[in-house]
Protein backbone atom coordinates (compact mmCIF):
# COMPACT_ATOMS: atom_id res chain seq x y z
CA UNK A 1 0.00 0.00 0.00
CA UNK A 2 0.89 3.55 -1.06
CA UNK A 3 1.40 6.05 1.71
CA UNK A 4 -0.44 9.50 0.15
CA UNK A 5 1.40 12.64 1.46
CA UNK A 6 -1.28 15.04 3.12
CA UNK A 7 -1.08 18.15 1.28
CA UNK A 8 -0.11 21.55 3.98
CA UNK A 9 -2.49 23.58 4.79
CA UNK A 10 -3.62 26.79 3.00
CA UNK A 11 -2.15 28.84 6.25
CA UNK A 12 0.80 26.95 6.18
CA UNK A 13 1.37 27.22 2.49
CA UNK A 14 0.56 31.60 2.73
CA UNK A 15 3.64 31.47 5.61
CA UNK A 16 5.84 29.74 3.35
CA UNK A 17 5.54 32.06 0.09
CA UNK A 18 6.06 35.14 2.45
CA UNK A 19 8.99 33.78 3.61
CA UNK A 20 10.07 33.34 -0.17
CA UNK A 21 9.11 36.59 -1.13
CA UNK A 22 10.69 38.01 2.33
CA UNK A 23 13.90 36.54 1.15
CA UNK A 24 14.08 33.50 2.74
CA UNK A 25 17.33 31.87 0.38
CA UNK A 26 19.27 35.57 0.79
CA UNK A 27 19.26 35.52 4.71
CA UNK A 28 20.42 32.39 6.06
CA UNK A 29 18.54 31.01 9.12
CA UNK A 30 15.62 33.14 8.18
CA UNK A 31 12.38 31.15 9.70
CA UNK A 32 9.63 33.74 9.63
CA UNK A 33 8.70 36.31 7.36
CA UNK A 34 8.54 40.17 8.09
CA UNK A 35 5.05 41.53 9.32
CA UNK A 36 4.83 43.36 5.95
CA UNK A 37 5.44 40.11 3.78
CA UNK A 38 3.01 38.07 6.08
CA UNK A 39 0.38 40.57 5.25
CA UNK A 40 0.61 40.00 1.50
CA UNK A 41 0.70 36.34 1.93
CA UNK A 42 -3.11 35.79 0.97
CA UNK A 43 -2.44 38.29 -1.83
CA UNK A 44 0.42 35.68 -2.69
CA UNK A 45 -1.11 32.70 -2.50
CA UNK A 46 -3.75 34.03 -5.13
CA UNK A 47 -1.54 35.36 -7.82
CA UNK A 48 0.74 31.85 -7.46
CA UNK A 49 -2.71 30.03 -8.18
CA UNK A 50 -2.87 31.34 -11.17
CA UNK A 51 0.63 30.33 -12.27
CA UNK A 52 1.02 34.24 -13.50
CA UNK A 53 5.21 34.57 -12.70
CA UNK A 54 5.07 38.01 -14.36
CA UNK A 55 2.20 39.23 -12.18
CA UNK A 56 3.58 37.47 -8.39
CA UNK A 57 6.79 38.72 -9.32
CA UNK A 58 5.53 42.41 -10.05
CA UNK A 59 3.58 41.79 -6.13
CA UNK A 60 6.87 40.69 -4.60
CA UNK A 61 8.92 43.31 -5.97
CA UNK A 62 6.10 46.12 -4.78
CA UNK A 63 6.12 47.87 -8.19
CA UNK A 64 2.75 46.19 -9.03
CA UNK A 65 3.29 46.11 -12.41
CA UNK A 66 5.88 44.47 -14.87
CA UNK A 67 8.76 44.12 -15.59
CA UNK A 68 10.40 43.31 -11.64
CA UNK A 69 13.89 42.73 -10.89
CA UNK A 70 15.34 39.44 -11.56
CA UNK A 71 15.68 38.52 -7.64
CA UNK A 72 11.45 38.88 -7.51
CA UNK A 73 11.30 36.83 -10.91
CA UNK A 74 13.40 33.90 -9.76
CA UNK A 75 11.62 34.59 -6.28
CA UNK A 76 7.94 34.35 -7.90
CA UNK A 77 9.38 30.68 -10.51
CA UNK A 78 10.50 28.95 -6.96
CA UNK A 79 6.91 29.78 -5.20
CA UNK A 80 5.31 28.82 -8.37
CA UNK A 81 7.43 25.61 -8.04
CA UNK A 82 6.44 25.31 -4.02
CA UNK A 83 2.93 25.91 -4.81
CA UNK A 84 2.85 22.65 -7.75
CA UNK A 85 4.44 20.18 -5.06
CA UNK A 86 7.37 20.02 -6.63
CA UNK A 87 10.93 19.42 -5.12
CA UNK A 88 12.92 22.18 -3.94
């Protein structure tokens, strides 16, 4: 028999992507997000549904609008990448 991995939880999954977009891989031992990040985690978790990596990235930078920086585009691929389940 096949164990099925439970998938996390909505919350859970909002904390992680603000601590991507927070900067998570740039500050080592970084564990929680800042309280401005946290805020835009819902905001996050939307735009990542909808596999848009111009639009998230264009959220994470703050501009709102494209084209972001290339640390908010490779930012807004690897919480594209969390969001699908796949390896990191």
């Amino acid at each position: 028999m096949t164990a099925v991995a439970e998938a996390p939880s909505l919350t859970a999954l909002e904390e992680r992507l603000a601590l991507v977009a927070c900067g998570e891989n740039s500050r080592p031992g970084k564990t929680r997000a800042c309280d401005s990040c946290t805020r835009k985690g819902n905001t996050l978790l939307r735009i990542t549904s909808t596999q848009a990596a111009d639009a998230l990235a264009a959220a994470i930078c703050g501009t709102g609008r494209a084209p972001a920086c290339q640390e908010c585009n490779d930012k807004a691929v690897r919480m594209i990448r969390i969001y699908n389940g796949e390896a990191e």
